[in-house]
C-alpha atoms as a PDB file:
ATOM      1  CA  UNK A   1      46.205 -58.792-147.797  1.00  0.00           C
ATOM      2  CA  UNK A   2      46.680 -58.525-151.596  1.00  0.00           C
ATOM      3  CA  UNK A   3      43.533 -60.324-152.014  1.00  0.00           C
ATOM      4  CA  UNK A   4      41.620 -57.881-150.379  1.00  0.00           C
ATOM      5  CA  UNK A   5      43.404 -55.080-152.007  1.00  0.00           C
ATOM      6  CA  UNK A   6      42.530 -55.581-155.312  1.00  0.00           C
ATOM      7  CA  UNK A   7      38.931 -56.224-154.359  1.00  0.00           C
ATOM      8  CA  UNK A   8      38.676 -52.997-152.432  1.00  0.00           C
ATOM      9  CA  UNK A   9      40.877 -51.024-155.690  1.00  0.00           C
ATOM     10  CA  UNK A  10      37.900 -52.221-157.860  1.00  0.00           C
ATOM     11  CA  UNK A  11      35.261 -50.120-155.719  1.00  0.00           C
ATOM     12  CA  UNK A  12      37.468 -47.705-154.923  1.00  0.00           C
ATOM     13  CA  UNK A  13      39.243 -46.185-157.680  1.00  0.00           C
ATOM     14  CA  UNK A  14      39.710 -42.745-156.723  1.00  0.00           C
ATOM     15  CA  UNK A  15      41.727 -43.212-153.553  1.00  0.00           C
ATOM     16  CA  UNK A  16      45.378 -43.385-152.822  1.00  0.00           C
ATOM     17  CA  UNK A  17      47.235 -46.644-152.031  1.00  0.00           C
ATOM     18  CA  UNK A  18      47.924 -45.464-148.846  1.00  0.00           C
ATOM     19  CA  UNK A  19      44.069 -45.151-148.133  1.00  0.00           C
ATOM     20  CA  UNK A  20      43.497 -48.423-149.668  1.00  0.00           C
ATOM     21  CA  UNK A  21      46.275 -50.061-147.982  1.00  0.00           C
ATOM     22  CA  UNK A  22      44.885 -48.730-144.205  1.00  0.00           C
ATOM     23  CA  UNK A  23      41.575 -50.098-145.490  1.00  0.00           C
ATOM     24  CA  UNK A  24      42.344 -53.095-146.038  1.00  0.00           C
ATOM     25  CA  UNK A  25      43.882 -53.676-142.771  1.00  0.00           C
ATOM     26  CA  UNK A  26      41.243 -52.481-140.756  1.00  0.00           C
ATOM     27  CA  UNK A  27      38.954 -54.861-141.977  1.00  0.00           C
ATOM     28  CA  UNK A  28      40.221 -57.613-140.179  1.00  0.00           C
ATOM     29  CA  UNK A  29      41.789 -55.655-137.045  1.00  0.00           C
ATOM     30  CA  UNK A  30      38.869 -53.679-135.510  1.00  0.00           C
ATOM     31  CA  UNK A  31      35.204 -54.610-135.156  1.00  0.00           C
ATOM     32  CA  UNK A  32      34.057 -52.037-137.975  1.00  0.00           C
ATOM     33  CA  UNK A  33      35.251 -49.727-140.129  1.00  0.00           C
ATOM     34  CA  UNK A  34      33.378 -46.846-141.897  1.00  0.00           C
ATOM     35  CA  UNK A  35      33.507 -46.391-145.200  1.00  0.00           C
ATOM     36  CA  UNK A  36      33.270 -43.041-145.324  1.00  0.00           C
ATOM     37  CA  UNK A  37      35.262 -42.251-149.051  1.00  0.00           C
ATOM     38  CA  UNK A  38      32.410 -42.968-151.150  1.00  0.00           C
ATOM     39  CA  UNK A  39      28.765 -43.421-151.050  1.00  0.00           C
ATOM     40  CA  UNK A  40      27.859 -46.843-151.556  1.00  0.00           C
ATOM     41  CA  UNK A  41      24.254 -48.261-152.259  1.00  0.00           C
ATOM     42  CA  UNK A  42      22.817 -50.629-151.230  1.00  0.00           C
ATOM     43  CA  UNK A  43      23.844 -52.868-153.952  1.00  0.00           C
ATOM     44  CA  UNK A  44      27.306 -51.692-154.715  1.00  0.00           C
ATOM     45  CA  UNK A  45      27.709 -52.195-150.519  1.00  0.00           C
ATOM     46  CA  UNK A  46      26.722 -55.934-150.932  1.00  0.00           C
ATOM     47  CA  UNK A  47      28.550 -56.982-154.006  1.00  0.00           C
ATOM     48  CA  UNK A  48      31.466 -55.412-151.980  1.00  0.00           C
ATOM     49  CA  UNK A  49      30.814 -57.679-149.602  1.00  0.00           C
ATOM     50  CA  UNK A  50      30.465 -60.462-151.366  1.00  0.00           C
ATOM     51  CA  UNK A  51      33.490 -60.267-153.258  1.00  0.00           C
ATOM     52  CA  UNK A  52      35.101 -59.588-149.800  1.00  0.00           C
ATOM     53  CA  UNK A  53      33.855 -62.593-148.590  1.00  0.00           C
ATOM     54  CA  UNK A  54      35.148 -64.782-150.968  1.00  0.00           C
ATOM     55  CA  UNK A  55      38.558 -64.203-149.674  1.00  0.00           C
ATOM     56  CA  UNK A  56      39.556 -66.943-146.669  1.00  0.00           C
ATOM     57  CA  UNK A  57      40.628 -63.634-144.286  1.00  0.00           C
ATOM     58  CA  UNK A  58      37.253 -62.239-145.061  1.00  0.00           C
ATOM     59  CA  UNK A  59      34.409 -65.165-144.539  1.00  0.00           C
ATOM     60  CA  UNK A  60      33.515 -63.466-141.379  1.00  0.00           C
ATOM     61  CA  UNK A  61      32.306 -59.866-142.882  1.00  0.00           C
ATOM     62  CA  UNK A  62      29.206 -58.918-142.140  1.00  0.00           C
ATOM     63  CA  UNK A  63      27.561 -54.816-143.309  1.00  0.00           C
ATOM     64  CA  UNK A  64      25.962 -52.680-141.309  1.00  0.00           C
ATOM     65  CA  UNK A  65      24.464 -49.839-143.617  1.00  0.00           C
ATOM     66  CA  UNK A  66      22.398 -46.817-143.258  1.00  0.00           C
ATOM     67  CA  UNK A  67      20.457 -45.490-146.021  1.00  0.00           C
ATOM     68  CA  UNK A  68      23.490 -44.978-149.241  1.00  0.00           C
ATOM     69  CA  UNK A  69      25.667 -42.752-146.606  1.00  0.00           C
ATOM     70  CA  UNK A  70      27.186 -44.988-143.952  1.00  0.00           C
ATOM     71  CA  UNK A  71      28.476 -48.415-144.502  1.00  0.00           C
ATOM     72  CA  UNK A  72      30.275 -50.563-141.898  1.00  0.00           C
ATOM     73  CA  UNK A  73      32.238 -53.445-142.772  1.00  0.00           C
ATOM     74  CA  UNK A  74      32.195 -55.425-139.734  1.00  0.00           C
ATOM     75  CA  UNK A  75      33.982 -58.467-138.326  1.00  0.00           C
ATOM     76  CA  UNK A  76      31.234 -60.434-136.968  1.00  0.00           C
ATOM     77  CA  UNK A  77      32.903 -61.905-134.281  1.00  0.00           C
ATOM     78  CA  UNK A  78      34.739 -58.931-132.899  1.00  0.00           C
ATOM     79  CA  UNK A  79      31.182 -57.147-133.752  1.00  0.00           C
ATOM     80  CA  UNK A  80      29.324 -59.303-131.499  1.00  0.00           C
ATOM     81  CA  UNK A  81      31.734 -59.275-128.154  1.00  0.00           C
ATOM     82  CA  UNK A  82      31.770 -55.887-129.048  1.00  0.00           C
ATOM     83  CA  UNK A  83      27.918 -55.774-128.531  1.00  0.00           C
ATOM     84  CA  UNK A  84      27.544 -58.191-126.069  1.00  0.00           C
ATOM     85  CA  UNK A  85      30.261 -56.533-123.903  1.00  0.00           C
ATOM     86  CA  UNK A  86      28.574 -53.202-124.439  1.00  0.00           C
ATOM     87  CA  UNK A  87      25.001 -54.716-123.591  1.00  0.00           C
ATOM     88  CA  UNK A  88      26.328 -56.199-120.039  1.00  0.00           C
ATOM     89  CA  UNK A  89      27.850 -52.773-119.101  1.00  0.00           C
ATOM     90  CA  UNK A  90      26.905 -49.923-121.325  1.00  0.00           C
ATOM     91  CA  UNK A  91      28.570 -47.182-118.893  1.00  0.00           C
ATOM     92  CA  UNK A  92      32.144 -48.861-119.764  1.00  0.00           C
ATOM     93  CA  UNK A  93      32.654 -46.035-122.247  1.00  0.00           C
ATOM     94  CA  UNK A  94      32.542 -42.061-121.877  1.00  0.00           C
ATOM     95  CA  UNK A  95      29.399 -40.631-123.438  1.00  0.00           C
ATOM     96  CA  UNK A  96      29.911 -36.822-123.898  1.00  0.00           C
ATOM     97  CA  UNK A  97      26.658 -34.869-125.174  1.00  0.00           C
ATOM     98  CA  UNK A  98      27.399 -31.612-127.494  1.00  0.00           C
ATOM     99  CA  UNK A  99      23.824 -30.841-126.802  1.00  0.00           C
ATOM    100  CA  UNK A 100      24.435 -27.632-124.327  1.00  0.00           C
ATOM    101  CA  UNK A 101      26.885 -24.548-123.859  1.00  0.00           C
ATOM    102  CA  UNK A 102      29.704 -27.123-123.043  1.00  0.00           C
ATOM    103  CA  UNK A 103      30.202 -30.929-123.278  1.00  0.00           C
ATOM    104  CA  UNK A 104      28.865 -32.602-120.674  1.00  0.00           C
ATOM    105  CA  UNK A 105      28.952 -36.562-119.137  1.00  0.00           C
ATOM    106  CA  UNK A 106      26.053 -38.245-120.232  1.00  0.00           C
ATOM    107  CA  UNK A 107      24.270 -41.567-119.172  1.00  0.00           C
ATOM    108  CA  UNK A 108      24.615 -44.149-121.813  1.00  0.00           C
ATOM    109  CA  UNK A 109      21.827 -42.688-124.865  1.00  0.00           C
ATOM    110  CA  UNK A 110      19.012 -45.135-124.359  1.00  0.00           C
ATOM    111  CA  UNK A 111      18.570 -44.637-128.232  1.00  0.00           C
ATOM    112  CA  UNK A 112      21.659 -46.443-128.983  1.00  0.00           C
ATOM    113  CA  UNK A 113      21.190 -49.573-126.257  1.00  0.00           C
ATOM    114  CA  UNK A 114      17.781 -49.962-127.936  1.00  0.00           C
ATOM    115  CA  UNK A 115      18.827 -50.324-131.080  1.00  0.00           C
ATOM    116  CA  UNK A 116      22.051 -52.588-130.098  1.00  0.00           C
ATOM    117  CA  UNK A 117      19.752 -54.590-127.993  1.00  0.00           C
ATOM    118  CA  UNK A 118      16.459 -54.628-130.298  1.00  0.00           C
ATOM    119  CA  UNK A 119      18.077 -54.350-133.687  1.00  0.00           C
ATOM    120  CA  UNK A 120      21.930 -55.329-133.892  1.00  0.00           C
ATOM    121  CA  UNK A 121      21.942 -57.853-131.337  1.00  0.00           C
ATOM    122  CA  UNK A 122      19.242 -59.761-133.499  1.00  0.00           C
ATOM    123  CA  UNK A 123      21.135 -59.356-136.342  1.00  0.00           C
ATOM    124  CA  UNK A 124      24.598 -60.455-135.383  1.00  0.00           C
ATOM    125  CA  UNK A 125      23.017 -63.688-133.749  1.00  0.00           C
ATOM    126  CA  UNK A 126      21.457 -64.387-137.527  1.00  0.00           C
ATOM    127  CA  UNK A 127      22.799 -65.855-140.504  1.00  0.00           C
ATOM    128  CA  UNK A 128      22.475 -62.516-142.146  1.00  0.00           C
ATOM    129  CA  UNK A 129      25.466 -61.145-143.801  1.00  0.00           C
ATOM    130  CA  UNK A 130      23.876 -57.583-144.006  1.00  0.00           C
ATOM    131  CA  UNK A 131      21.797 -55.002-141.995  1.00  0.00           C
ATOM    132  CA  UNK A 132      19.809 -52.401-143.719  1.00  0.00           C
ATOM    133  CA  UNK A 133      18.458 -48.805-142.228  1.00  0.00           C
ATOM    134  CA  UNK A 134      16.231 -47.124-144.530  1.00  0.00           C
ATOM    135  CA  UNK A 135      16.879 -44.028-142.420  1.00  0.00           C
ATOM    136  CA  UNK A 136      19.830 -42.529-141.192  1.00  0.00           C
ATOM    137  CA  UNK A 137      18.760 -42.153-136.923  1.00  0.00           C
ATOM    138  CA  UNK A 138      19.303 -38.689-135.132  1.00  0.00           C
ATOM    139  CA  UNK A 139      21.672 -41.031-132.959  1.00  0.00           C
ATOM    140  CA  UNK A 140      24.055 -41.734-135.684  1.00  0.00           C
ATOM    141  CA  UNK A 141      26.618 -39.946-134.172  1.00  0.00           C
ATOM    142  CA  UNK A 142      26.397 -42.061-131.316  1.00  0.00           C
ATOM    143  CA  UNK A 143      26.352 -45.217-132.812  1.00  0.00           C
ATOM    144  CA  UNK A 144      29.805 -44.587-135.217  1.00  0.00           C
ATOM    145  CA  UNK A 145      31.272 -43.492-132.518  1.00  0.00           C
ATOM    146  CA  UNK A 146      30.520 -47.277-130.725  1.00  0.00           C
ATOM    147  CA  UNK A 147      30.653 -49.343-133.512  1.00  0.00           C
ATOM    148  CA  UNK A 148      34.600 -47.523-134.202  1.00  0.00           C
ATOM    149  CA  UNK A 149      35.589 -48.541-130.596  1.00  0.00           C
ATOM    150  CA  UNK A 150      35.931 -44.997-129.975  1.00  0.00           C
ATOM    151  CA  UNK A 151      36.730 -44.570-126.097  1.00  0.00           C
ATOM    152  CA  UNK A 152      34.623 -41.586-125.502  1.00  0.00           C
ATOM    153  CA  UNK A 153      31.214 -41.594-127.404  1.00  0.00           C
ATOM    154  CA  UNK A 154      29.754 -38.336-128.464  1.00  0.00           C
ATOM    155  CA  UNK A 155      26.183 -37.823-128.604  1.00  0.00           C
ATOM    156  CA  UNK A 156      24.878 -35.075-130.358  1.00  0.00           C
ATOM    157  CA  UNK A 157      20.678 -36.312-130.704  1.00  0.00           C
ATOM    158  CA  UNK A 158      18.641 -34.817-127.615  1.00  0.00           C
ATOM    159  CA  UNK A 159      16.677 -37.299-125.228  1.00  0.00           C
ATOM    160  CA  UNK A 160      13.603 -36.173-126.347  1.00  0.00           C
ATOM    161  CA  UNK A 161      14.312 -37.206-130.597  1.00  0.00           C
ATOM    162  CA  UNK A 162      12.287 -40.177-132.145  1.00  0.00           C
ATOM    163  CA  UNK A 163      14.117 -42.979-131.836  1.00  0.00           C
ATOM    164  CA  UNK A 164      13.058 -43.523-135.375  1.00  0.00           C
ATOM    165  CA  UNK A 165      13.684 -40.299-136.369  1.00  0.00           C
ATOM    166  CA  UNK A 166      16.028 -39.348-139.070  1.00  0.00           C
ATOM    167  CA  UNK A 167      18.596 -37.346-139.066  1.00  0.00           C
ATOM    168  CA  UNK A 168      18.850 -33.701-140.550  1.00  0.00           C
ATOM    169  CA  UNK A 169      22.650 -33.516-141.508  1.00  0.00           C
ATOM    170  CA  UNK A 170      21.795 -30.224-142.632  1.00  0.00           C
ATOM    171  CA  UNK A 171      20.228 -28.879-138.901  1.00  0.00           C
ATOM    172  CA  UNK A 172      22.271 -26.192-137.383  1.00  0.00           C
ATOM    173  CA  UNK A 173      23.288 -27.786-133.859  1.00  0.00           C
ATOM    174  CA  UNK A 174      23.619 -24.794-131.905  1.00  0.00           C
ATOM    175  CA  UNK A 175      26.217 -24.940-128.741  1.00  0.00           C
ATOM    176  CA  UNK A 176      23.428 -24.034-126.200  1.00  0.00           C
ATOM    177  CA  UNK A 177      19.868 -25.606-124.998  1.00  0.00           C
ATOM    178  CA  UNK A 178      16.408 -24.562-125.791  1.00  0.00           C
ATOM    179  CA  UNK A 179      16.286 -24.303-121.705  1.00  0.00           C
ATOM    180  CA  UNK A 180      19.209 -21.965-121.852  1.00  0.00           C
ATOM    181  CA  UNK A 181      18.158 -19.367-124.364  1.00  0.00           C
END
């Protein structure tokens, strides 16, 4: 755990070593974890993992990155039951859209399966150690929520968005339909 504490502390220099410490131990006990305290690129994201990787506990890291604002470091192995368990029976977690005046149960978002199915799935079955979206999808939401293991899913992207849309972080997502105005 050391190991990969003084790799992360290297990237990381403005964060606590409580922060660092939780870090570290996610890597290897969940099947991603966001790095959400600092904006990696693309570069900086892979010579993190690389360096990662170099460590015995960490030759089974894999990144999952979207445009210079979300990186996953991933387990590949729990990644891909993860995925594969998801694929075989999507409606095993709660998918809650914020889309109207209150949350609602949703269907699984056919956005997401697509792009587990089309574009993850493909990936994880590779040799490739990273994944790269040049945009970040309206579905993002969606898919953090998965790739954290989160129980309940929230979807916040409406049915009708391009799948290969991006997403407008600066939209105001209003609490009621377009039908219900």
């Amino acid at each position: 755990m050391k190991e990969i504490y003084n790799v992360l502390k290297g990237f990381f220099k403005s964060l606590n070593n409580h922060k660092l410490e939780s870090l570290s131990k996610a890597i290897g006990l969940r099947a991603s974890h966001l790095v959400d305290v600092a904006y990696l690129d693309l570069k900086k994201a892979t010579l993190l993992l690389n360096r990662l990787r170099k460590i015995l506990a960490c030759q089974s890291l894999v990144l999952v990155q979207f445009k210079d604002r979300f990186t996953f470091l991933c387990n590949k192995h729990r990644l891909k039951q993860h995925l594969e368990s998801t694929l075989e029976e999507p409606t095993k977690w709660i998918y809650i859209s914020v889309e109207g005046k209150e949350p609602v149960k949703t269907d699984p978002p056919m956005h997401l399966i697509t792009l587990l199915q089309e574009k993850l799935l493909p990936f994880i079955n590779s040799s490739q150690l990273v994944f790269y979206s040049g945009i970040l999808p309206t579905f993002l939401v969606a898919f953090t929520g998965w790739a954290l293991e989160y129980p309940v899913i929230y979807t916040t992207h409406l049915i009708t968005d391009d799948p290969e849309g991006e997403l407008d972080e600066w939209e105001a997502k209003s609490n009621s339909s377009p039908s219900s105005s």
